[in-house]
C-alpha atoms as a PDB file:
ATOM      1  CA  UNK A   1     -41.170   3.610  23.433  1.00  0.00           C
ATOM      2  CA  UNK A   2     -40.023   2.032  26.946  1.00  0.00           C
ATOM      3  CA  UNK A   3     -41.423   5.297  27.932  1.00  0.00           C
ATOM      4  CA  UNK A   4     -45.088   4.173  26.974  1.00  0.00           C
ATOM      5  CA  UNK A   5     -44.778   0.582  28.699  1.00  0.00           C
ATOM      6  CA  UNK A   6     -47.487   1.430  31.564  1.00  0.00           C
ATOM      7  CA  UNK A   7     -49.764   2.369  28.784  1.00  0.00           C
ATOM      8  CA  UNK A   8     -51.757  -0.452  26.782  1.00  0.00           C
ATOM      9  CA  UNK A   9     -51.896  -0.455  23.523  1.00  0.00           C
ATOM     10  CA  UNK A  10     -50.232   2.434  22.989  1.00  0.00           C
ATOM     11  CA  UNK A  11     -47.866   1.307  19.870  1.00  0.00           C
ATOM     12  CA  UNK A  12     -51.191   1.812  17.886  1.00  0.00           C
ATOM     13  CA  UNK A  13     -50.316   5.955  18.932  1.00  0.00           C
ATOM     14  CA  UNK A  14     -47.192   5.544  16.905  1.00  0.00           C
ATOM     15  CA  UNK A  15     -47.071   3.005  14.419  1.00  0.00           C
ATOM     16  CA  UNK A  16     -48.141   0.166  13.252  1.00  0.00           C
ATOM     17  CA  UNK A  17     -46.594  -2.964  11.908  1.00  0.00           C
ATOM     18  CA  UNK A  18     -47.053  -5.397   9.432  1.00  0.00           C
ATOM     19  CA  UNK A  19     -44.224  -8.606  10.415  1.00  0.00           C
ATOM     20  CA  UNK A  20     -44.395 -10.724   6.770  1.00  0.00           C
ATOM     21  CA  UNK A  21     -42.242 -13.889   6.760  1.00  0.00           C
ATOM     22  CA  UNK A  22     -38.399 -12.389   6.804  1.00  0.00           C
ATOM     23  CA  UNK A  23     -39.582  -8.596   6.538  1.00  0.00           C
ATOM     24  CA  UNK A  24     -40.435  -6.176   8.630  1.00  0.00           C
ATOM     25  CA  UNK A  25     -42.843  -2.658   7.726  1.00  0.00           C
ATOM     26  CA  UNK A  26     -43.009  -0.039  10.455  1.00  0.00           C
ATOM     27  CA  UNK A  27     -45.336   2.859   9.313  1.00  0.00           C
ATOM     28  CA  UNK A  28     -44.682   5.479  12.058  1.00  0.00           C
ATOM     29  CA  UNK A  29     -47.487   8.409  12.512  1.00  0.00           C
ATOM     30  CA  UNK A  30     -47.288  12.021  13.048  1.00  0.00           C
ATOM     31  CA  UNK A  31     -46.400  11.092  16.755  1.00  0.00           C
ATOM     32  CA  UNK A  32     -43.535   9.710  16.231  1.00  0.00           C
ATOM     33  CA  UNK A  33     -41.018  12.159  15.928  1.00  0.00           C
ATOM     34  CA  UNK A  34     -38.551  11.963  12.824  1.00  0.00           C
ATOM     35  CA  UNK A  35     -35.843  12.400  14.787  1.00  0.00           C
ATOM     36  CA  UNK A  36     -36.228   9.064  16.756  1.00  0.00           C
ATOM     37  CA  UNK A  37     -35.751   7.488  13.148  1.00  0.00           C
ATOM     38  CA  UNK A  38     -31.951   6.430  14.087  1.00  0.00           C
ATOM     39  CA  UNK A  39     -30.635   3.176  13.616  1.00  0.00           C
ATOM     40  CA  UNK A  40     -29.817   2.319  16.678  1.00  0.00           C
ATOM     41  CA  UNK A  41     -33.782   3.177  17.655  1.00  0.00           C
ATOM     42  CA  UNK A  42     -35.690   1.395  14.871  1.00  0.00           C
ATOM     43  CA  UNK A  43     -32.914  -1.708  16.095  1.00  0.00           C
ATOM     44  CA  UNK A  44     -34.157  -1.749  19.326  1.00  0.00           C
ATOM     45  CA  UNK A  45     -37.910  -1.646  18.272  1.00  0.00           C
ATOM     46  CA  UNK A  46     -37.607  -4.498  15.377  1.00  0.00           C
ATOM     47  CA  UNK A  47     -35.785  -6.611  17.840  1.00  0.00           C
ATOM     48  CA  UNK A  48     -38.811  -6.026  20.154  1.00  0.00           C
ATOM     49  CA  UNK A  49     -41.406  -6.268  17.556  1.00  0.00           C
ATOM     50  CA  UNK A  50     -39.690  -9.517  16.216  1.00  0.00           C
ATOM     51  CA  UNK A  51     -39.067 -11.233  19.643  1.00  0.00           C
ATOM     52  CA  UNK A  52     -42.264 -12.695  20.645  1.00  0.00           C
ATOM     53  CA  UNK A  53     -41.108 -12.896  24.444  1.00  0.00           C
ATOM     54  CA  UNK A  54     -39.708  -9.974  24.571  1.00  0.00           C
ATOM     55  CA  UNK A  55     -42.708  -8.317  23.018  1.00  0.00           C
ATOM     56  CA  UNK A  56     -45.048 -10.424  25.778  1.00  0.00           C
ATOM     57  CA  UNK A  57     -42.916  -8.759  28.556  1.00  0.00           C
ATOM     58  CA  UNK A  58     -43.179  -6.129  27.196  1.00  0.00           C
ATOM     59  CA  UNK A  59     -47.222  -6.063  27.579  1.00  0.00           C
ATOM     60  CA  UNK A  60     -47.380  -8.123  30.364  1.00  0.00           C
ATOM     61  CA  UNK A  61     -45.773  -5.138  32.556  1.00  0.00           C
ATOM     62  CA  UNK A  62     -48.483  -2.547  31.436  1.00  0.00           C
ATOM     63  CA  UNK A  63     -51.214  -4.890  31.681  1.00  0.00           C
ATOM     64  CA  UNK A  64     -50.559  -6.096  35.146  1.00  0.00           C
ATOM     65  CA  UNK A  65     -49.874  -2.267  36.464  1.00  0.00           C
ATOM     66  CA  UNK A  66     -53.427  -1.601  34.985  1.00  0.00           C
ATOM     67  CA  UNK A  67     -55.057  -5.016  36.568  1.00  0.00           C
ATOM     68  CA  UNK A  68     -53.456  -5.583  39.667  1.00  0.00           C
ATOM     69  CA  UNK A  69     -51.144  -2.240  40.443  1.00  0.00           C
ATOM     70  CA  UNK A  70     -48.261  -4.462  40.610  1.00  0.00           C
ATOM     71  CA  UNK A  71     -44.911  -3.944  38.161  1.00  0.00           C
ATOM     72  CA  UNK A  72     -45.010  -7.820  38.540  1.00  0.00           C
ATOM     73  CA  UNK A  73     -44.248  -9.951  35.183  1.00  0.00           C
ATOM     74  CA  UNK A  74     -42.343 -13.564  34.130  1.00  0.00           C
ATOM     75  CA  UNK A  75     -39.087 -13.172  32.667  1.00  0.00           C
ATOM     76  CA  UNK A  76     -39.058 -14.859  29.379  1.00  0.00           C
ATOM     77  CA  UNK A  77     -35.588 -14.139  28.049  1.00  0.00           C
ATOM     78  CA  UNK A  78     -33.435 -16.985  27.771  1.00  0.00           C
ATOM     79  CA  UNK A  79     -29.488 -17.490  26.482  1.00  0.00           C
ATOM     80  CA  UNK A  80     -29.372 -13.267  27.701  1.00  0.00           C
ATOM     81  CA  UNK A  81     -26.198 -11.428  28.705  1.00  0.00           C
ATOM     82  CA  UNK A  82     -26.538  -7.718  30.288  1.00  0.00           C
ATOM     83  CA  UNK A  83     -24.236  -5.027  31.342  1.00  0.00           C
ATOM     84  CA  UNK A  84     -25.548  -3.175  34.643  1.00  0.00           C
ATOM     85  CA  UNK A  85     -24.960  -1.044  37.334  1.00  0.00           C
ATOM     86  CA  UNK A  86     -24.625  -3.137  40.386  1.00  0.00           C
ATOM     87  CA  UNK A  87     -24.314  -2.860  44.056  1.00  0.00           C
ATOM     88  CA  UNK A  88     -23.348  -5.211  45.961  1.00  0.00           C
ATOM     89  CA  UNK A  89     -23.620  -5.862  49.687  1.00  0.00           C
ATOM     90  CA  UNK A  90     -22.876  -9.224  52.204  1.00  0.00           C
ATOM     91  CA  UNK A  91     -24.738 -11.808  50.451  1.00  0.00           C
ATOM     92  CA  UNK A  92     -26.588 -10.496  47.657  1.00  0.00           C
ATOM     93  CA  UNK A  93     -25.942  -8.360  44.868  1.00  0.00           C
ATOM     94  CA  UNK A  94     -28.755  -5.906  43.526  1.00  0.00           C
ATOM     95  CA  UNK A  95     -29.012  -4.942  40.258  1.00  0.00           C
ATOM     96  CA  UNK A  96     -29.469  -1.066  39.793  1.00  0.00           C
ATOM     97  CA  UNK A  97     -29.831  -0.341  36.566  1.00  0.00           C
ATOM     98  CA  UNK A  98     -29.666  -2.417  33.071  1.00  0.00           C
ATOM     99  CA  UNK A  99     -27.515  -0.214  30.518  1.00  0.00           C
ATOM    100  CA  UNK A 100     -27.611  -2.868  27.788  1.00  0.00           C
ATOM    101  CA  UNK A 101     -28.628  -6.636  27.071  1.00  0.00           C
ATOM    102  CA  UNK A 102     -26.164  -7.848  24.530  1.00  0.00           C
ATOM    103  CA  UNK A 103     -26.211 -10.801  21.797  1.00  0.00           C
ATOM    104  CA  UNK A 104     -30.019  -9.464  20.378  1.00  0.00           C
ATOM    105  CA  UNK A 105     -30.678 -11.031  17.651  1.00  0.00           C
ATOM    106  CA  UNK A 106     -33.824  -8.947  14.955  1.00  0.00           C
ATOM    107  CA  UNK A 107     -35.325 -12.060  13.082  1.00  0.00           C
ATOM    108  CA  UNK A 108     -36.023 -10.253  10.105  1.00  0.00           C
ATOM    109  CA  UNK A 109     -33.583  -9.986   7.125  1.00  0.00           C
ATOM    110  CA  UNK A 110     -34.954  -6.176   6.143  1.00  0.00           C
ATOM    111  CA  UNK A 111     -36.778  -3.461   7.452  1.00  0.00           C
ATOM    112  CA  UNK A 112     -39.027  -0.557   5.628  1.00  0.00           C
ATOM    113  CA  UNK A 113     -39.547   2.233   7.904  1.00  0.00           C
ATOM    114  CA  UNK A 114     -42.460   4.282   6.781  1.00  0.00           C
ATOM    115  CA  UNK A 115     -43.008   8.093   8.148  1.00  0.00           C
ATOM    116  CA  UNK A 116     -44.835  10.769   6.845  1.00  0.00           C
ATOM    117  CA  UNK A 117     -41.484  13.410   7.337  1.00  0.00           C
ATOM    118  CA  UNK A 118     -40.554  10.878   4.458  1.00  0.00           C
ATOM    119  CA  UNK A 119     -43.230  12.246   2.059  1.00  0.00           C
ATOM    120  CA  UNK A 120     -42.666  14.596  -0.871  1.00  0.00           C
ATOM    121  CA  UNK A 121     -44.753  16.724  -2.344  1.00  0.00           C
ATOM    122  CA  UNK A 122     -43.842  18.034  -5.854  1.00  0.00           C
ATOM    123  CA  UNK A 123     -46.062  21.154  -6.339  1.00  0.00           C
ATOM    124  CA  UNK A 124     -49.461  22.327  -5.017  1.00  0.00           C
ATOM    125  CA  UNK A 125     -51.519  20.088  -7.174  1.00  0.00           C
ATOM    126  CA  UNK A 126     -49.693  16.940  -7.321  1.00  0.00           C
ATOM    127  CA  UNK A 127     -50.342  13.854  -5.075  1.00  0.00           C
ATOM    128  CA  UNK A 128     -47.507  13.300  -2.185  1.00  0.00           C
ATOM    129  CA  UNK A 129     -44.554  10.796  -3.237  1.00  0.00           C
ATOM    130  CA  UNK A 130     -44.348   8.514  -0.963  1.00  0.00           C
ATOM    131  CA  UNK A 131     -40.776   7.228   0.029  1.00  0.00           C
ATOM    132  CA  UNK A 132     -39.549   4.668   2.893  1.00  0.00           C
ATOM    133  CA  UNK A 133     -36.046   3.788   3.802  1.00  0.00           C
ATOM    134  CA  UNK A 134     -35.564   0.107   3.444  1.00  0.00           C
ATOM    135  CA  UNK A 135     -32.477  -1.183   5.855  1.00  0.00           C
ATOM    136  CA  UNK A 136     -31.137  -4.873   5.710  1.00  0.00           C
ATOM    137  CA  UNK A 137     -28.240  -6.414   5.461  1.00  0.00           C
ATOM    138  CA  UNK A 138     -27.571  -6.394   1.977  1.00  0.00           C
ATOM    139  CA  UNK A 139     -28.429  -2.673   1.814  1.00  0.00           C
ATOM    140  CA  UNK A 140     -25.881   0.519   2.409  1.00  0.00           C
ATOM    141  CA  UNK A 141     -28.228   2.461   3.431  1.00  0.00           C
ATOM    142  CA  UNK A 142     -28.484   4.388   6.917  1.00  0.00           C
ATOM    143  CA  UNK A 143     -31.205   5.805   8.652  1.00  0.00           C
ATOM    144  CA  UNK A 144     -30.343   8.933   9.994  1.00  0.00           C
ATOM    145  CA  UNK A 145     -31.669  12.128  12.006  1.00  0.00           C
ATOM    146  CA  UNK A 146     -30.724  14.470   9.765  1.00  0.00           C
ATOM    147  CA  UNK A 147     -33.138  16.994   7.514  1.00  0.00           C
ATOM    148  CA  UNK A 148     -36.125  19.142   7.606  1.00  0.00           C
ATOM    149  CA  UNK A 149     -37.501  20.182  11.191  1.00  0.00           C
ATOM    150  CA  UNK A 150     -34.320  17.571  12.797  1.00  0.00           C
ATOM    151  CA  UNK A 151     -31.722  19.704  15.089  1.00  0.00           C
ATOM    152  CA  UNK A 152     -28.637  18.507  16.731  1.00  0.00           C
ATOM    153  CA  UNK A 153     -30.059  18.507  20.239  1.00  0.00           C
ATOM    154  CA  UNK A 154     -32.448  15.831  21.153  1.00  0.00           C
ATOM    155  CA  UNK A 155     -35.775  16.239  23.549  1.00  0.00           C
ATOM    156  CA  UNK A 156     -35.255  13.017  24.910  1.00  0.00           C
ATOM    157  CA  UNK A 157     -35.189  12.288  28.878  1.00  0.00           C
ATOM    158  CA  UNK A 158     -32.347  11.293  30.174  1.00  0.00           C
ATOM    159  CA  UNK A 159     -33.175   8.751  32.836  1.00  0.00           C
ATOM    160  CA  UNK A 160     -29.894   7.734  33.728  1.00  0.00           C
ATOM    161  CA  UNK A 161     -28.881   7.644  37.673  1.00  0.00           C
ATOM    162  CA  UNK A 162     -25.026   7.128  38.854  1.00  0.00           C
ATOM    163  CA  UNK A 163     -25.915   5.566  42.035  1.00  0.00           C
ATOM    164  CA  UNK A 164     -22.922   3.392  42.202  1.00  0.00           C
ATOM    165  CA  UNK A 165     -18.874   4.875  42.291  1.00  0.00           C
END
């Protein structure tokens, strides 16, 4: 989804979210592929989706590339520790690239991921069953990528640069 940041309103292409009081619903479209429904993915996206600066930074950068053609935007974070790539010359130290921001807190206690790859059908003339994968704290259950139309290697881009030795 980080990929989609210059884009506004583009979440609406993907899913959409209902946030109710300590619960979270994500009902993913087509476009979303099933694969991206890993743990460590929906994570990131609850903590966004839940994290109402985060989620204003988030729009803030595609709304001011669209209005004033600047990547230009307030950082709202507060209390944040990050792990980066760094290089550093005489008197300042630049960072190169962010490869994780640490102590995230999702403030939700569970969260229902809905997709249609999760629908059954049972026979030609029956309605689809609908199932979701609920994951909180209490729960032992894991999202993963495997099943139907999933394979082992992933489409995604890596954007990673070693600039720095």
């Amino acid at each position: 989804m980080l990929y989609r940041i210059l884009e506004i309103d583009s979440f609406d292409n993907y899913f959409t979210y209902d946030l109710d009081g300590r619960s979270l619903d994500i009902h993913f479209t087509y476009e979303y592929e099933q694969k991206l429904l890993r743990a460590n993915k929906i994570n990131h996206l609850a903590w966004l989706l839940t994290n109402i600066s985060a989620l204003k930074m988030f729009n803030k950068i595609g709304q001011n590339m669209w209005q004033l053609g600047e990547l230009k935007f307030d950082f709202l974070l507060e209390n944040f520790n990050i792990r980066a790539r760094v290089e550093r010359k005489n008197n300042y130290t630049k960072i190169l690239e962010i490869q994780a921001l640490k102590r995230k807190r999702i403030n939700v206690e569970e969260i229902n991921i809905y997709h249609p790859s999760l629908e059954e059908t049972k026979g030609s003339n029956q309605a689809k069953i609908r199932k979701y994968v609920n994951k909180n704290s209490n729960s032992n259950r894991e999202l993963t990528s495997e099943g139907d139309g999933s394979t082992k290697t992933s489409e995604e881009i890596d954007t990673s640069l070693d600039l720095c030795q």
